[in-house]
Every structure is written in structure tokens, then in C-alpha cells.
N, C-alpha and C. Protein backbone atom coordinates (compact mmCIF):
# COMPACT_ATOMS: atom_id res chain seq x y z
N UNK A 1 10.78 -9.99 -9.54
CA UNK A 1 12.15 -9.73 -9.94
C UNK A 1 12.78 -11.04 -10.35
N UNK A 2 12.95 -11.13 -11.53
CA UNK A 2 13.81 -12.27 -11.84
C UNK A 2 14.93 -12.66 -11.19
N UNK A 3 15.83 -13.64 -11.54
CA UNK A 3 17.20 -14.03 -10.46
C UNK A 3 18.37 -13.32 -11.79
N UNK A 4 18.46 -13.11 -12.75
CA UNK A 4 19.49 -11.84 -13.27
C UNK A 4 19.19 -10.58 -12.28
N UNK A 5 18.06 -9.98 -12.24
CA UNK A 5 18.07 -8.95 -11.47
C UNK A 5 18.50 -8.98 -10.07
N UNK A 6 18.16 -10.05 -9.49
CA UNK A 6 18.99 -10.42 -8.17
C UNK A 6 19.99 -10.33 -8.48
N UNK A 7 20.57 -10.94 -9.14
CA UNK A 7 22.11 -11.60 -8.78
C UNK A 7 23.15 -10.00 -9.28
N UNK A 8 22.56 -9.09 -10.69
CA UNK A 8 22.74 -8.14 -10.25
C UNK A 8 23.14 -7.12 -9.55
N UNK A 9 21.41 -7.03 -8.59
CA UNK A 9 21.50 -6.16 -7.78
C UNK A 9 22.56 -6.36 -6.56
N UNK A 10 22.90 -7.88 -6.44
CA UNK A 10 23.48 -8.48 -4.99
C UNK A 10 25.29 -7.94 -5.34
N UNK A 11 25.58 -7.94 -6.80
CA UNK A 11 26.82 -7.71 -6.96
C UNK A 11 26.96 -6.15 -6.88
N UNK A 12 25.86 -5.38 -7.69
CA UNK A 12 26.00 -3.99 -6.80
C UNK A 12 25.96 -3.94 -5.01
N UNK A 13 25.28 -4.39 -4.47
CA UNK A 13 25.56 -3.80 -3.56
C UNK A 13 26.86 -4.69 -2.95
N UNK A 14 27.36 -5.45 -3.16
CA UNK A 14 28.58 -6.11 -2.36
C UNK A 14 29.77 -5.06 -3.62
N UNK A 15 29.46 -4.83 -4.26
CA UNK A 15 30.49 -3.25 -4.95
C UNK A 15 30.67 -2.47 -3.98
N UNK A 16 29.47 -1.90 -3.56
CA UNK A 16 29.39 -0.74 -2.95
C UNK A 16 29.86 -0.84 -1.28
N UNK A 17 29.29 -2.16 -1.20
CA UNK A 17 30.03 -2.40 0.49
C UNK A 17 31.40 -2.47 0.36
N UNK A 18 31.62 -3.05 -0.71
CA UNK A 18 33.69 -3.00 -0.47
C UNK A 18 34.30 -1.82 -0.46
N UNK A 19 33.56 -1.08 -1.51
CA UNK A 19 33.80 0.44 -1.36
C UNK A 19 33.80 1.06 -0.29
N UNK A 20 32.78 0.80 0.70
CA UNK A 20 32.47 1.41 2.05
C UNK A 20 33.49 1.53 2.72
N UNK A 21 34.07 -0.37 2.58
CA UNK A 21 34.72 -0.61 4.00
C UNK A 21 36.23 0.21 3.69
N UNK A 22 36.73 -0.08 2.08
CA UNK A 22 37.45 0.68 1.58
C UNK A 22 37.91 2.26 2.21
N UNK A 23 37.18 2.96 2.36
CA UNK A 23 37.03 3.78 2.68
C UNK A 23 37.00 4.29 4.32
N UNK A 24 36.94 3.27 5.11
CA UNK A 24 37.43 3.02 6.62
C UNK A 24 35.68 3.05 7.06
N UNK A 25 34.58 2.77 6.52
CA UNK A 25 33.51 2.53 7.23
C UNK A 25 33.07 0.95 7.50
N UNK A 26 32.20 1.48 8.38
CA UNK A 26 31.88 -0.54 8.80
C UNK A 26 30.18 -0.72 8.41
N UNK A 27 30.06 -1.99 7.32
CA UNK A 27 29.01 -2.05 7.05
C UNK A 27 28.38 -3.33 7.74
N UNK A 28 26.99 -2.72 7.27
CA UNK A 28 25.56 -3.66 7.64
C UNK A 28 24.68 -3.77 6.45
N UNK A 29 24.23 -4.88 6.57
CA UNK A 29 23.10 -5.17 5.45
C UNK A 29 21.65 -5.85 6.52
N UNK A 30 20.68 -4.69 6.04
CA UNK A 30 19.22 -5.11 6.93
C UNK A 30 19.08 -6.49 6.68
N UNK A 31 18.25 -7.09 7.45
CA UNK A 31 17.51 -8.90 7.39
C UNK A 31 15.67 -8.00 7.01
N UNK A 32 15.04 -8.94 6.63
CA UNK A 32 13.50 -8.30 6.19
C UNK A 32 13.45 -7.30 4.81
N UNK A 33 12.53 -6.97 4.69
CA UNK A 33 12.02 -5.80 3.67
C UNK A 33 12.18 -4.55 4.57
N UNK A 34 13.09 -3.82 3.73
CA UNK A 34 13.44 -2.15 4.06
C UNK A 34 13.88 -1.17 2.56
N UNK A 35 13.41 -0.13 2.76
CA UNK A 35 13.45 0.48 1.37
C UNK A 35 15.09 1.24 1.31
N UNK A 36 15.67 0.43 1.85
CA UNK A 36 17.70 1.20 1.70
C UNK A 36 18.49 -0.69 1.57
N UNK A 37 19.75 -0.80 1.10
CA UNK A 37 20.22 -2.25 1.16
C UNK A 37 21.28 -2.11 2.46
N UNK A 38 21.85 -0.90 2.55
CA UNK A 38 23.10 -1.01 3.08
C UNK A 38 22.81 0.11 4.67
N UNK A 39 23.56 -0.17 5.12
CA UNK A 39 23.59 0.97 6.35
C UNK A 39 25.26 0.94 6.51
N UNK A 40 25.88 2.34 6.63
CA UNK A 40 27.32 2.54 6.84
C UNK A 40 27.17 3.13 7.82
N UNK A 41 28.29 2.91 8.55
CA UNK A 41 28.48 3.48 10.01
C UNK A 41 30.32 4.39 10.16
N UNK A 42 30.14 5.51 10.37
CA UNK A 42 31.23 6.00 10.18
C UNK A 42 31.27 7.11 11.38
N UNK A 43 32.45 7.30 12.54
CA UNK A 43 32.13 7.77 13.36
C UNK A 43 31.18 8.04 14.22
N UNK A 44 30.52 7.13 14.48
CA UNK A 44 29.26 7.30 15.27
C UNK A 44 28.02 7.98 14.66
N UNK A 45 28.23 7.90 13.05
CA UNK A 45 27.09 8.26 12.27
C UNK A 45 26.72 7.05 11.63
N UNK A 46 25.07 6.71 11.18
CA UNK A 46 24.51 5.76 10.30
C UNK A 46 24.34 6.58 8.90
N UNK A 47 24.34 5.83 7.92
CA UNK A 47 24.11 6.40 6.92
C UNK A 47 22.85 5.20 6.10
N UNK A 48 21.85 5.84 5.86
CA UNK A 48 21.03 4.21 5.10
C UNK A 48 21.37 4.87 3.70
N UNK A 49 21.59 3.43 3.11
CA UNK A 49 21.76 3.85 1.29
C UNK A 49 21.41 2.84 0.66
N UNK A 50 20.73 3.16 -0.52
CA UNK A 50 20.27 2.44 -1.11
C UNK A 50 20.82 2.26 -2.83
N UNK A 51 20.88 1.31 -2.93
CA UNK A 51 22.34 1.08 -3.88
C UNK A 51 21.04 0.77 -5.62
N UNK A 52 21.37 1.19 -6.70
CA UNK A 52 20.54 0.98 -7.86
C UNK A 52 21.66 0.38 -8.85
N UNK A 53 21.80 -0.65 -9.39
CA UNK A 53 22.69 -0.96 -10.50
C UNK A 53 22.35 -0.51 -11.98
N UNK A 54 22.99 -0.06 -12.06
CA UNK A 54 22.84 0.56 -13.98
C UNK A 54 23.53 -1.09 -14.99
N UNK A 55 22.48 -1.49 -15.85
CA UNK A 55 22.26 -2.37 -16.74
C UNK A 55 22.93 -1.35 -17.93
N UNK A 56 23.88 -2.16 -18.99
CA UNK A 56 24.48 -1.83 -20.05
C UNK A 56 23.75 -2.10 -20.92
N UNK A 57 23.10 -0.75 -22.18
CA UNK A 57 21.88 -0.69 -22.80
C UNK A 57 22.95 -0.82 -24.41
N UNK A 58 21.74 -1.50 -25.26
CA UNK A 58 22.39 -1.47 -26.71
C UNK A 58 22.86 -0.73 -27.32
N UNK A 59 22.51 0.73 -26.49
CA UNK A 59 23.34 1.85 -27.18
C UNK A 59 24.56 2.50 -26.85
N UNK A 60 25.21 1.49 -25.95
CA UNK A 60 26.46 1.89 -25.49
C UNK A 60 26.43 2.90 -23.49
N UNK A 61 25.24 2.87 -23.15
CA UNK A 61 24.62 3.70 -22.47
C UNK A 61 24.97 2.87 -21.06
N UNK A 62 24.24 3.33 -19.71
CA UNK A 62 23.55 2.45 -19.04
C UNK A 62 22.74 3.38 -18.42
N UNK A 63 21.22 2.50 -18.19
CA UNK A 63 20.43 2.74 -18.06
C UNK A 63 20.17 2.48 -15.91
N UNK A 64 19.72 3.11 -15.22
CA UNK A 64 19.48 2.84 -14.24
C UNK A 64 18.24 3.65 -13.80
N UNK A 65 17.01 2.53 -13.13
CA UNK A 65 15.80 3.09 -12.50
C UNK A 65 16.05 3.50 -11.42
N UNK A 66 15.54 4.89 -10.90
CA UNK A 66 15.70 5.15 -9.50
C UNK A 66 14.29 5.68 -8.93
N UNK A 67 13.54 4.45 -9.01
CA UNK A 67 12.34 4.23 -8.51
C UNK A 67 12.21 3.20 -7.76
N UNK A 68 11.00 3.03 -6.91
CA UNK A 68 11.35 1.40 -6.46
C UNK A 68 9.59 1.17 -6.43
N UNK A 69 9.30 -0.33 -6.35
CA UNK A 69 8.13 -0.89 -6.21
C UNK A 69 8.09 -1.60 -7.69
N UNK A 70 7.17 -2.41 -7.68
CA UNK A 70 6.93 -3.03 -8.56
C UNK A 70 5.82 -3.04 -9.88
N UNK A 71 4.72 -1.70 -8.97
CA UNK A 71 3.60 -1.34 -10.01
C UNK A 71 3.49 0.30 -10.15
N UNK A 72 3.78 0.65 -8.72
CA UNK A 72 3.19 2.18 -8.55
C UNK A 72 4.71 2.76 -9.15
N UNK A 73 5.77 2.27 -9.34
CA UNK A 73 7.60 2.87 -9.24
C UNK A 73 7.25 4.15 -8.53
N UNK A 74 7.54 4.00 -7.34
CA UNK A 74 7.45 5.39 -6.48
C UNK A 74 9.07 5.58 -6.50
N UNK A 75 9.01 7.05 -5.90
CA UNK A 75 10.35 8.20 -6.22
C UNK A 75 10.91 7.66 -4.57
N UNK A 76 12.08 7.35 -4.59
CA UNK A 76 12.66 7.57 -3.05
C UNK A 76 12.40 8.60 -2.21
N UNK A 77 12.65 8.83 -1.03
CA UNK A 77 12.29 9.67 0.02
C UNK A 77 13.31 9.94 0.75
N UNK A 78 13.50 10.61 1.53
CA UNK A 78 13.75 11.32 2.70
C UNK A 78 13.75 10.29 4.18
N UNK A 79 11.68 9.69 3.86
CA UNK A 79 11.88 8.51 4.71
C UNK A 79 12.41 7.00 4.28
N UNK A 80 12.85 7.10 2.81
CA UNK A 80 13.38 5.84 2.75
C UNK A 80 14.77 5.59 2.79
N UNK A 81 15.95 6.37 2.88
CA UNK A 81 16.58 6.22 2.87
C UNK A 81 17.87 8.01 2.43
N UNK A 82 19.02 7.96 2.82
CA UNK A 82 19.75 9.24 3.07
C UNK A 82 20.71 9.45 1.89
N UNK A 83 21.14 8.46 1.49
CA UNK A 83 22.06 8.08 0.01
C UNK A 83 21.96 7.31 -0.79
N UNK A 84 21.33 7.36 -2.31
CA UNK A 84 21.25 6.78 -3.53
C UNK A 84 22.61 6.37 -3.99
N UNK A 85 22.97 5.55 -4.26
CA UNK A 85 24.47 4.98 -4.68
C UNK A 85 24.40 4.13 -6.28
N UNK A 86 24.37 4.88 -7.81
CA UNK A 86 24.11 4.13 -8.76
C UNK A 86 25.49 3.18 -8.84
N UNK A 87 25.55 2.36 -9.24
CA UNK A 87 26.76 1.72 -9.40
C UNK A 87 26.60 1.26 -10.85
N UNK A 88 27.63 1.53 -11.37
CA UNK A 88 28.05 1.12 -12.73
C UNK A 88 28.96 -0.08 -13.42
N UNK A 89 28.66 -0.98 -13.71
CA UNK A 89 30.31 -1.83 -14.01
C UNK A 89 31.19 -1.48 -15.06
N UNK A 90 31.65 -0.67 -15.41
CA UNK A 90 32.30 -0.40 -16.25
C UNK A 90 33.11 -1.18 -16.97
N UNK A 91 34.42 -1.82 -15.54
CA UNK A 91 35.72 -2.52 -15.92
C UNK A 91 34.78 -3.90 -16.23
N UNK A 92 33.78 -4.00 -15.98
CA UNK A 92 33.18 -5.30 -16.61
C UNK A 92 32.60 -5.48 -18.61
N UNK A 93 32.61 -4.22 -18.81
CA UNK A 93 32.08 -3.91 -19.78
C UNK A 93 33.08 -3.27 -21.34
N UNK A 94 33.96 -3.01 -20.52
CA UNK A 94 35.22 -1.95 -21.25
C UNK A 94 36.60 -2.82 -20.72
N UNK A 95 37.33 -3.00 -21.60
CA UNK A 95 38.46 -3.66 -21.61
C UNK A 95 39.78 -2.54 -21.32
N UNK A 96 39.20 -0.89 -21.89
CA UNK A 96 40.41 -0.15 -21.10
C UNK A 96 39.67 0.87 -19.92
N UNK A 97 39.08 0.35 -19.49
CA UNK A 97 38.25 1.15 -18.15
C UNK A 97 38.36 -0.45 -16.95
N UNK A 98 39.23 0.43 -15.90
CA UNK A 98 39.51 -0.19 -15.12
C UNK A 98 39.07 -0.07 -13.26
N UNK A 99 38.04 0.89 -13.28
CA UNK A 99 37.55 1.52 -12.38
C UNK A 99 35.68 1.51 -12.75
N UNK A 100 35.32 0.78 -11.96
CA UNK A 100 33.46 0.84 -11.64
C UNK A 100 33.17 1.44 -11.97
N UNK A 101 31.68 2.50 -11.87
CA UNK A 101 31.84 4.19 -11.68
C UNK A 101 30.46 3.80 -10.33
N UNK A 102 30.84 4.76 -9.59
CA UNK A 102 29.92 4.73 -8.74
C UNK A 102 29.63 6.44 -8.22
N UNK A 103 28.07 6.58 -8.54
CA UNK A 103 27.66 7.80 -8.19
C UNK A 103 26.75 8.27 -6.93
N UNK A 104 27.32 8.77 -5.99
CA UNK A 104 26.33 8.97 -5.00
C UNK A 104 25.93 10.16 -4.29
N UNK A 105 24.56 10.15 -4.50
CA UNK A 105 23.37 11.08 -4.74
C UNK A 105 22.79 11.47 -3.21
N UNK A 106 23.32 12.38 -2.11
CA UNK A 106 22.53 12.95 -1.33
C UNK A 106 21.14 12.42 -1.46
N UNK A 107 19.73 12.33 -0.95
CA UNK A 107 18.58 12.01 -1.40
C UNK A 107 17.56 13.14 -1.36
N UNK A 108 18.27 14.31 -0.55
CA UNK A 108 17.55 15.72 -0.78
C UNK A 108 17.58 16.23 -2.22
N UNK A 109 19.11 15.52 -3.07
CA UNK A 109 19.67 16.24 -4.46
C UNK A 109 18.73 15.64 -5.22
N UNK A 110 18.79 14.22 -4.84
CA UNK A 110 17.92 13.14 -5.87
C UNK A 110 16.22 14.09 -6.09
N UNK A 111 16.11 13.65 -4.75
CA UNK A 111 14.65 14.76 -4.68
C UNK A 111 14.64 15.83 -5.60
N UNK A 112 15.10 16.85 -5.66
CA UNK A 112 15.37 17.94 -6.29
C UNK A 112 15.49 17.55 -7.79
N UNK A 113 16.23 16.70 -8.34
CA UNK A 113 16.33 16.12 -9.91
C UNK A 113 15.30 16.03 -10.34
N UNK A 114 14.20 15.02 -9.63
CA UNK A 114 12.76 14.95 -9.94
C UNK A 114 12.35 13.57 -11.37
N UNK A 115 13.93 12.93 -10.95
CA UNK A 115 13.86 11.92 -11.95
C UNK A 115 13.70 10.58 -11.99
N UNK A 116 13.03 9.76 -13.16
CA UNK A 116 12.44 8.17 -12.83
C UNK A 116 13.76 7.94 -12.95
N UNK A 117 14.85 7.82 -14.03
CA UNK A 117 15.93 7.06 -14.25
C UNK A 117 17.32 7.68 -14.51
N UNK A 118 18.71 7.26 -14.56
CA UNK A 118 19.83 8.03 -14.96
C UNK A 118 19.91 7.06 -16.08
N UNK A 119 20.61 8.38 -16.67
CA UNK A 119 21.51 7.43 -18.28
C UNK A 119 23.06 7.38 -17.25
N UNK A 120 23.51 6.77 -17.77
CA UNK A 120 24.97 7.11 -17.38
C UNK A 120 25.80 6.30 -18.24
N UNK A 121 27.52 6.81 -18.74
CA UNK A 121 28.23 6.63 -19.19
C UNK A 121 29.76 7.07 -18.69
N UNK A 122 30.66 5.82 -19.14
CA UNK A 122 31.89 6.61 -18.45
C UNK A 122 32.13 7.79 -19.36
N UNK A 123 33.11 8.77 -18.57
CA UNK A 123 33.64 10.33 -19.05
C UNK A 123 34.05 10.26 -20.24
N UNK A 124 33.36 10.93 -20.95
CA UNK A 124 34.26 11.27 -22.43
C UNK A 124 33.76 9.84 -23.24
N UNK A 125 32.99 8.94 -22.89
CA UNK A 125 32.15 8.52 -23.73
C UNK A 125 30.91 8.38 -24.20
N UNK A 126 30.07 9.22 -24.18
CA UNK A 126 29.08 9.95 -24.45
C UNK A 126 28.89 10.07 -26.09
N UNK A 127 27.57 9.90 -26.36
CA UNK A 127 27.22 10.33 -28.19
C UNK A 127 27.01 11.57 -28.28
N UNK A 128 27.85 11.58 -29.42
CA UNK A 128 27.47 13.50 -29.94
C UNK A 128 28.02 14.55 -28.96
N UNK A 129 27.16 15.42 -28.58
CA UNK A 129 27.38 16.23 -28.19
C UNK A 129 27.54 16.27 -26.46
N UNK A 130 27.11 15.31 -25.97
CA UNK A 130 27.00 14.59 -24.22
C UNK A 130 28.44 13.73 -24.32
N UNK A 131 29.38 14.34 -23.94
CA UNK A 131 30.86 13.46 -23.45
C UNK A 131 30.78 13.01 -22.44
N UNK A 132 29.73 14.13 -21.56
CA UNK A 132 30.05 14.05 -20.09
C UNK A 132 28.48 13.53 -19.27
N UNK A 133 28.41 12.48 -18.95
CA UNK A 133 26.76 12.45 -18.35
C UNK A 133 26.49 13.07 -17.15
N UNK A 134 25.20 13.53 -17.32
CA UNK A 134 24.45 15.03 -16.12
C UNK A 134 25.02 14.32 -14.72
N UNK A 135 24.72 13.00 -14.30
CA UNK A 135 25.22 12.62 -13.54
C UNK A 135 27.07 12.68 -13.02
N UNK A 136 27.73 13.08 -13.68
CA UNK A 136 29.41 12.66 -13.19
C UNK A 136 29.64 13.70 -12.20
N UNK A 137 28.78 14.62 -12.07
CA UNK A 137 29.12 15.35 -10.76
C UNK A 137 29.15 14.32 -9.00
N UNK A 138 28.01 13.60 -9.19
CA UNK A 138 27.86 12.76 -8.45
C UNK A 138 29.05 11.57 -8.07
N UNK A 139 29.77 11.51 -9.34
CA UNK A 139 30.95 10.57 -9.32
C UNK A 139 31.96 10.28 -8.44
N UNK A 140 32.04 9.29 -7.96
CA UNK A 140 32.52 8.83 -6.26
C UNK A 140 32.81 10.32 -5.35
N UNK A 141 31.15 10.54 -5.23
CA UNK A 141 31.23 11.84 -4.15
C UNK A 141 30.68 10.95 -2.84
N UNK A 142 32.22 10.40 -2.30
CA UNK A 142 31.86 9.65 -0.91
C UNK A 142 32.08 10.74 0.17
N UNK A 143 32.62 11.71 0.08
CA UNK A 143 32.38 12.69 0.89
C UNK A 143 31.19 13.26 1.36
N UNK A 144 30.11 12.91 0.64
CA UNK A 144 28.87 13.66 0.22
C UNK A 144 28.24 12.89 1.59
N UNK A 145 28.89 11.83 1.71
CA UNK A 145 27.77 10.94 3.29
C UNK A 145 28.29 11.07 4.31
């Protein structure tokens, strides 16, 4: 992994932790190799999640893998972790979008999708005939953990 992809991935997930705490949960970040970044703790529940940053593609798009490993890209699990969290930068990217987008994915739902990657785009900017990407259902569904 190169150090863009670090530095990246490190700003998604410190997105997603502010979001957490935002939200009245108290976070943790594992020490070692573990297949989730974040653990939220909310009423005496853990939640492991594992946070994917979506990269802004030449076509106006963003692209995000939701695989992990480095040769085999295996599909997340059940045992790796309970919530997929794509994070998007939007307000980094768009001068009148002033809100992230952050989508988060149950990992039973993810399972069920059966997919290597999301496209994603903010609402109503979409090519052609896609305004809306398959993903915006997912769109800050923090209730969902």
C-alpha cells in the first residue's frame, strides 16, 4: 500500500470516528493487524467497522473497493467485521457540497450485494439516466449499528 493510500485511508477513518463520537458513541482504534479499523461502543454494545474510502475517478464518479487483501481481494465477512462504512469526500471535491457522504452497510446486506466495489456519487449527480447511486439507501444509515 503506498503512503497516498495510507494517508487516505487514515483520513477516512478519523471521518468516520468524528462521526461516531458525533453521534454520542465512544471510539477505539485496534493496535496490530485486524480485518475492521474502528470499534464503537454505544450502550454497552461493540460495534467492529470497517471503514473503505472512495477515491474520486476521472469520470466524475467515486470508485470504492470493498474487498480486502492484497492478492486473493477476499469479500468481507460476518467474521471480519459487523459494519462496512464507505466514506466519501465530497465537500473536498465539490465546492457546493458541503457534507461528506458516508454510507453504512450492515455486513449481512453487504454479503447479500455480492459485490467487489461501489460506484458512488453525490444525489442527483449521476450520468444519464443514474441520478441516484444503488448505494444512497445506505446513506448516513447510523441507525443501522
Amino acid at each position: 500500500m503506498g503512503k497516498n493510500n495510507r494517508r487516505t485511508g487514515s483520513v477516512a477513518e478519523l471521518a468516520v470516528s468524528a462521526k461516531l463520537v458525533s453521534l454520542g458513541y465512544d471510539v477505539s482504534l485496534p493496535f496490530g493487524q485486524s480485518a475492521y479499523d474502528i470499534v464503537a461502543d454505544k450502550d454497552d454494545k461493540l460495534i467492529r467497522i470497517q471503514v473503505k474510502s472512495a477515491t474520486l475517478s476521472k469520470y466524475g464518479s467515486y470508485r470504492c473497493c470493498l474487498t480486502h487483501g492484497r492478492q486473493s481481494k477476499a469479500k468481507y465477512t460476518q467474521s471480519d467485521c459487523d459494519v462496512v462504512v464507505l466514506y466519501a469526500p465530497y465537500s473536498q471535491d465539490y465546492g457546493d457540497i458541503f457534507m461528506d457522504g458516508f454510507y453504512v452497510i450492515p455486513i449481512k446486506e453487504l454479503m447479500e450485494l455480492n459485490c467487489f466495489h461501489a460506484i458512488l456519487f453525490p444525489s442527483g449527480r449521476g450520468k444519464g439516466n443514474n441520478k441516484i447511486c444503488r448505494w444512497e439507501r445506505f446513506r448516513d444509515g447510523w441507525e443501522s449499528i
